[in-house]
C-alpha atoms as a PDB file:
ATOM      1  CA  UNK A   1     116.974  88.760 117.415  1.00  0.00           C
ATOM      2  CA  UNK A   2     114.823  90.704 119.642  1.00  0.00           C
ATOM      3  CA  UNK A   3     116.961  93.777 119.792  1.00  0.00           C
ATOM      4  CA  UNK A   4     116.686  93.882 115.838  1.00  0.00           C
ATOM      5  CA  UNK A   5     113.061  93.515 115.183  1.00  0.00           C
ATOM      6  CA  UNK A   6     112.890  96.233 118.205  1.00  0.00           C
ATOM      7  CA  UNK A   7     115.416  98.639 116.602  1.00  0.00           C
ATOM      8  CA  UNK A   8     113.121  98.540 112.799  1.00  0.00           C
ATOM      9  CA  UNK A   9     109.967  98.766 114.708  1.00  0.00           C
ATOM     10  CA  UNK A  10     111.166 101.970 116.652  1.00  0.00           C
ATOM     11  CA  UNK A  11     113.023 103.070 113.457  1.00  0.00           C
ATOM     12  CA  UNK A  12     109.854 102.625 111.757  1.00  0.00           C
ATOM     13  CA  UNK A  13     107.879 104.468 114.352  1.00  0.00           C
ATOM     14  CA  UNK A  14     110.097 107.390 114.405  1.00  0.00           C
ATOM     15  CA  UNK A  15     110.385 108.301 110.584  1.00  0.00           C
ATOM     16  CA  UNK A  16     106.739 107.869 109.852  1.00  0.00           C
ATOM     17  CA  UNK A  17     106.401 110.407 112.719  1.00  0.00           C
ATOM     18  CA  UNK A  18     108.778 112.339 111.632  1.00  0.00           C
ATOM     19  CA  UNK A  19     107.384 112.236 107.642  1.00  0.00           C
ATOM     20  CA  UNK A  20     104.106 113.113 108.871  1.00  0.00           C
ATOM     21  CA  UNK A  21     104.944 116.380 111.032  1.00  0.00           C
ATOM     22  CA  UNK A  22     107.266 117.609 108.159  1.00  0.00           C
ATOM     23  CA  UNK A  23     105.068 117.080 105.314  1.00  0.00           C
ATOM     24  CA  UNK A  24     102.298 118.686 107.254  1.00  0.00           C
ATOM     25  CA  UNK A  25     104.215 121.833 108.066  1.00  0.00           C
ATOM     26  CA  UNK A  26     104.845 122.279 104.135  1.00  0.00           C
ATOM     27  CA  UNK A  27     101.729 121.321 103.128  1.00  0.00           C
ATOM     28  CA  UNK A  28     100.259 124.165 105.768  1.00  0.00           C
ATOM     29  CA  UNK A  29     102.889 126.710 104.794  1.00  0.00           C
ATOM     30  CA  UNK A  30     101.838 126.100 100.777  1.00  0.00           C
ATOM     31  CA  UNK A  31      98.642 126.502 101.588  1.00  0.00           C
ATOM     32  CA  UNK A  32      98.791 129.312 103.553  1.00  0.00           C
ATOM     33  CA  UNK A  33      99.711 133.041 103.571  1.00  0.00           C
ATOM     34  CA  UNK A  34     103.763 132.389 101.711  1.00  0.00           C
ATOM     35  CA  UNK A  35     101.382 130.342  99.167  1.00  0.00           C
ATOM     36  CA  UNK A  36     102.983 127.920  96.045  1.00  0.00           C
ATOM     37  CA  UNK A  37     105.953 129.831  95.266  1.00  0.00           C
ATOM     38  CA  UNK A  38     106.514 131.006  98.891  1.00  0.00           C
ATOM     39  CA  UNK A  39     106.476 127.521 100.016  1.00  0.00           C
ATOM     40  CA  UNK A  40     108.790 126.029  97.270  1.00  0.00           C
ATOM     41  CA  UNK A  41     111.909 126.504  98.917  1.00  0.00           C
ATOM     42  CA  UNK A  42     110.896 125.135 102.161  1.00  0.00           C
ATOM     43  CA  UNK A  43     109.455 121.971 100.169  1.00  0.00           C
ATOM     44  CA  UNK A  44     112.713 120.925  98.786  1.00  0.00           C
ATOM     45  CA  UNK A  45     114.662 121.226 101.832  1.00  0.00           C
ATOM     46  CA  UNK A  46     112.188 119.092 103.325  1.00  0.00           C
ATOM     47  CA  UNK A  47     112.306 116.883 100.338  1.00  0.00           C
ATOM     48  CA  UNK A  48     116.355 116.500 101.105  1.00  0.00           C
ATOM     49  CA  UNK A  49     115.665 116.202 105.103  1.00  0.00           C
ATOM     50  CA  UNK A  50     113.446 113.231 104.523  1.00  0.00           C
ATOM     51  CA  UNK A  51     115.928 111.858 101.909  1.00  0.00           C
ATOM     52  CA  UNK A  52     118.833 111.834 104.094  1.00  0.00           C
ATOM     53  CA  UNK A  53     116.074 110.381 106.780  1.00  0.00           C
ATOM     54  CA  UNK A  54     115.170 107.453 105.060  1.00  0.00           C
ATOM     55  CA  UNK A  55     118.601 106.861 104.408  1.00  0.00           C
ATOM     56  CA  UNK A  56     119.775 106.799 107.583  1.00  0.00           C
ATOM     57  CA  UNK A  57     116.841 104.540 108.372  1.00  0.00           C
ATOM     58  CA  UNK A  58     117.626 102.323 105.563  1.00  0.00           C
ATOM     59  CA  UNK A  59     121.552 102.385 106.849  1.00  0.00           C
ATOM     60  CA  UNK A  60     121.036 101.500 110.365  1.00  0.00           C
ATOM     61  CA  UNK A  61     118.644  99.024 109.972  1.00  0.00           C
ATOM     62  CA  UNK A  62     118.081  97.238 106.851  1.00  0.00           C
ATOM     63  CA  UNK A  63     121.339  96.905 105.573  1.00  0.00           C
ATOM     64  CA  UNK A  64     122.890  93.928 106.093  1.00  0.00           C
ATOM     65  CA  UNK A  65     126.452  94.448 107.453  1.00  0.00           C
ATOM     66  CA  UNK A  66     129.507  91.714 107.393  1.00  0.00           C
END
């Protein structure tokens, strides 16, 4: 029981540290010198990343497995 609630606390931990560096990179890279258009590209791969993180996330600890 213990080993769960530790495993979605950590889980939890990790992607909203993870969310928060990548998000911050594109916001700084949008509002910097490669500006909207520059940063576009770089916004959907992040958009996909986090996706496929929050997935994973969602896979190894919320689902409930037989």
């Amino acid at each position: 029981m213990i080993s769960n609630i530790l495993r979605l606390v950590t889980a939890m931990l990790g992607v909203g540290m993870v969310m928060t560096f990548v998000i911050g990179l594109s916001i700084s890279i949008s509002s910097g010198f490669a500006g909207f258009w520059g940063g576009l590209p770089f916004a959907i791969i992040i958009a996909i990343v986090l996706a496929m993180v929050l997935y994973d996330f969602w896979d190894e600890c919320i689902r409930r497995r037989d």
